[in-house]
C-alpha atoms as a PDB file:
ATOM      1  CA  UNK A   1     -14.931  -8.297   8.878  1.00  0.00           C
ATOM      2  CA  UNK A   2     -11.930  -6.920   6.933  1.00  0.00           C
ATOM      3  CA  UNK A   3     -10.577  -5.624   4.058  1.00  0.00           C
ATOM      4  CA  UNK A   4      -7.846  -8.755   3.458  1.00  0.00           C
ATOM      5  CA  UNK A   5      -7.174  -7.631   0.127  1.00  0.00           C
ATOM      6  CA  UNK A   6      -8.190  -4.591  -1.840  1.00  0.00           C
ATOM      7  CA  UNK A   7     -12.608  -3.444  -1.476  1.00  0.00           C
ATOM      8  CA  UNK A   8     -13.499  -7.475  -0.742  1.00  0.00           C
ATOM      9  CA  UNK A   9     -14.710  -7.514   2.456  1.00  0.00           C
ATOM     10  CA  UNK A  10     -14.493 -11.165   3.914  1.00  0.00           C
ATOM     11  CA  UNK A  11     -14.243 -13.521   7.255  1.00  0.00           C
ATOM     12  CA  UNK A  12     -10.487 -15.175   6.975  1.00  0.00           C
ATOM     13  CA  UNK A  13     -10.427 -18.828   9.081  1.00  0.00           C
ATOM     14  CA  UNK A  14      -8.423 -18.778  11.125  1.00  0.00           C
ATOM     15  CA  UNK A  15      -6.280 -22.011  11.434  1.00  0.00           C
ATOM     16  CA  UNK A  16      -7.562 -24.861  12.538  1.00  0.00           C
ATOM     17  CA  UNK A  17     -11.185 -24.320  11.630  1.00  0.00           C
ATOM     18  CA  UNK A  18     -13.359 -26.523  10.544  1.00  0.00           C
ATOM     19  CA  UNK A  19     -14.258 -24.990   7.122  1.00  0.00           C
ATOM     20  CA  UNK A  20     -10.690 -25.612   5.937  1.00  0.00           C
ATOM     21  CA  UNK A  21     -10.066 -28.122   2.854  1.00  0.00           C
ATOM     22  CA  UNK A  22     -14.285 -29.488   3.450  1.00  0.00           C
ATOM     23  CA  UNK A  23     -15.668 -28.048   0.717  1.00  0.00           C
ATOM     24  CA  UNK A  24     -16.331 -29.465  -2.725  1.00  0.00           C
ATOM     25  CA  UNK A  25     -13.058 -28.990  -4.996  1.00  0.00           C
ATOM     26  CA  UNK A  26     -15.302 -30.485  -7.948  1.00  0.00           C
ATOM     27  CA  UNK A  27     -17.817 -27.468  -7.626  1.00  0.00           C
ATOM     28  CA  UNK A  28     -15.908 -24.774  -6.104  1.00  0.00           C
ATOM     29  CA  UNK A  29     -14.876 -21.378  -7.888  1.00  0.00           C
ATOM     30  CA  UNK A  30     -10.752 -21.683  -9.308  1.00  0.00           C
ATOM     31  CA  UNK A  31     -10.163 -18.567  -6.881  1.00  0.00           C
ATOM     32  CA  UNK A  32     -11.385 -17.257  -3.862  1.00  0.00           C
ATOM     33  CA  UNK A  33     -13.277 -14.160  -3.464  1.00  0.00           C
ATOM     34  CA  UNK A  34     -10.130 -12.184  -3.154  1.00  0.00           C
ATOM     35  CA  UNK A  35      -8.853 -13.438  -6.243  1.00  0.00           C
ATOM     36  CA  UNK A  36      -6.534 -16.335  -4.256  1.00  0.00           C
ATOM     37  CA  UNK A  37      -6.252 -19.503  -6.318  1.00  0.00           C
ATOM     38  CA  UNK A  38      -8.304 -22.897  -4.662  1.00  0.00           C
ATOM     39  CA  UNK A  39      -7.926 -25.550  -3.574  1.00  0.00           C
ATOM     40  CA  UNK A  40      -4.940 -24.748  -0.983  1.00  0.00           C
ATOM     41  CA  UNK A  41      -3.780 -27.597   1.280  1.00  0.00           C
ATOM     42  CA  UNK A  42      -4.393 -25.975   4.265  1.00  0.00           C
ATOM     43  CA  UNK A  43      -4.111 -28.732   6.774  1.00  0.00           C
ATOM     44  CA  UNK A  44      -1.355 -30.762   5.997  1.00  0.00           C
ATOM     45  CA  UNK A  45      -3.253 -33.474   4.748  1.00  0.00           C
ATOM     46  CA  UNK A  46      -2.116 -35.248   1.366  1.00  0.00           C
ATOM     47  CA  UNK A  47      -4.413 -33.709  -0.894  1.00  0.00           C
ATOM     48  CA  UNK A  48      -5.609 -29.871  -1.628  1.00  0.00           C
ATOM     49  CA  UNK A  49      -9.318 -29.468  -1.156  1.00  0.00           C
ATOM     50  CA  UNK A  50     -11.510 -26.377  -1.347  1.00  0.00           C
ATOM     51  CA  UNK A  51     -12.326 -24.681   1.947  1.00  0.00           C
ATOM     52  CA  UNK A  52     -15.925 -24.034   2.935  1.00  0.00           C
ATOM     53  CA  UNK A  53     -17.128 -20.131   2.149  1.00  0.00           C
ATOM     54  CA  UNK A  54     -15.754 -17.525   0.472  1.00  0.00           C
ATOM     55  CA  UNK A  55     -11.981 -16.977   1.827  1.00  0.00           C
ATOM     56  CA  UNK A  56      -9.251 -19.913   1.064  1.00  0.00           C
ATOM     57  CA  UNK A  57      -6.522 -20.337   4.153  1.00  0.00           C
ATOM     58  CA  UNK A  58      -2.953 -19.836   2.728  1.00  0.00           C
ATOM     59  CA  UNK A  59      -1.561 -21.761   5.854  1.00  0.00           C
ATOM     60  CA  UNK A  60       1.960 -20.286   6.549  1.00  0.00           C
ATOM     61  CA  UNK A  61       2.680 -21.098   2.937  1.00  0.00           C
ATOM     62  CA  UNK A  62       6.543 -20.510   2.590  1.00  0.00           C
ATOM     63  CA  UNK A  63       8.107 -17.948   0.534  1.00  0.00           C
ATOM     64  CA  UNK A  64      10.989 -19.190  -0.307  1.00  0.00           C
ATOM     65  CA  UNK A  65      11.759 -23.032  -1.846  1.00  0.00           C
ATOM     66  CA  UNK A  66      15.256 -22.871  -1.363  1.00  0.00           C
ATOM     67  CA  UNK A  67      16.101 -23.531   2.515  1.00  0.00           C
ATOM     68  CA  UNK A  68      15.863 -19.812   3.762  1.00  0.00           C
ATOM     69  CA  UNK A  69      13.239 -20.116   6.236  1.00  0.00           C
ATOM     70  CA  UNK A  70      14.437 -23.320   7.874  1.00  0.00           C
ATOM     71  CA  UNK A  71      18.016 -22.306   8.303  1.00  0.00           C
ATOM     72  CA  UNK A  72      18.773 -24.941   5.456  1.00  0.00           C
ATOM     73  CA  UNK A  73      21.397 -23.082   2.965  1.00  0.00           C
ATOM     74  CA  UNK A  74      22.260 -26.847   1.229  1.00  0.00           C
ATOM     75  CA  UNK A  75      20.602 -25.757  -2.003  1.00  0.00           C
ATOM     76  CA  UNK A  76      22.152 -22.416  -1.821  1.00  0.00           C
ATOM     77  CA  UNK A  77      24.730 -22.127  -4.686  1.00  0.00           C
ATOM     78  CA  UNK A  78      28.651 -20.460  -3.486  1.00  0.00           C
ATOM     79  CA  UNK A  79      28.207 -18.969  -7.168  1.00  0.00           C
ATOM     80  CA  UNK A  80      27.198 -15.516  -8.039  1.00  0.00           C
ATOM     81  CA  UNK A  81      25.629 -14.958 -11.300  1.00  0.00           C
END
């Protein structure tokens, strides 16, 4: 165990495991223990479900929506503000 994120001391999944997007999204808390909103797609299937336990997997969730991490700069604007 770890501290992921602040005093919350939890097992993360690691991807690939079996516990991700199995649990029951109708029953399961809105956010993780960590404070993480659920259900997360977290393998790449159509639909977001709740992971089993404690700990939602982010997946390697991008963080940016506009092309940077893919090389693709088509949505980037030649405009400054």
């Amino acid at each position: 165990m770890k501290a992921n994120v602040l005093i919350h001391l939890t097992i993360a999944l690691l991807q690939g495991s079996p516990a991700i997007d199995q649990g029951d999204t109708a029953t399961c808390p809105n956010t993780d223990q960590r404070g993480f909103d659920r259900p997360i797609n977290g393998d790449g299937s159509p639909f977001a479900y709740c992971d089993i336990g404690a700990y939602e997997y982010l997946a390697d969730l991008p963080i940016f929506s506009d092309g940077f991490e893919d090389s693709d700069t088509s949505a980037w604007s030649s405009q400054t503000p």
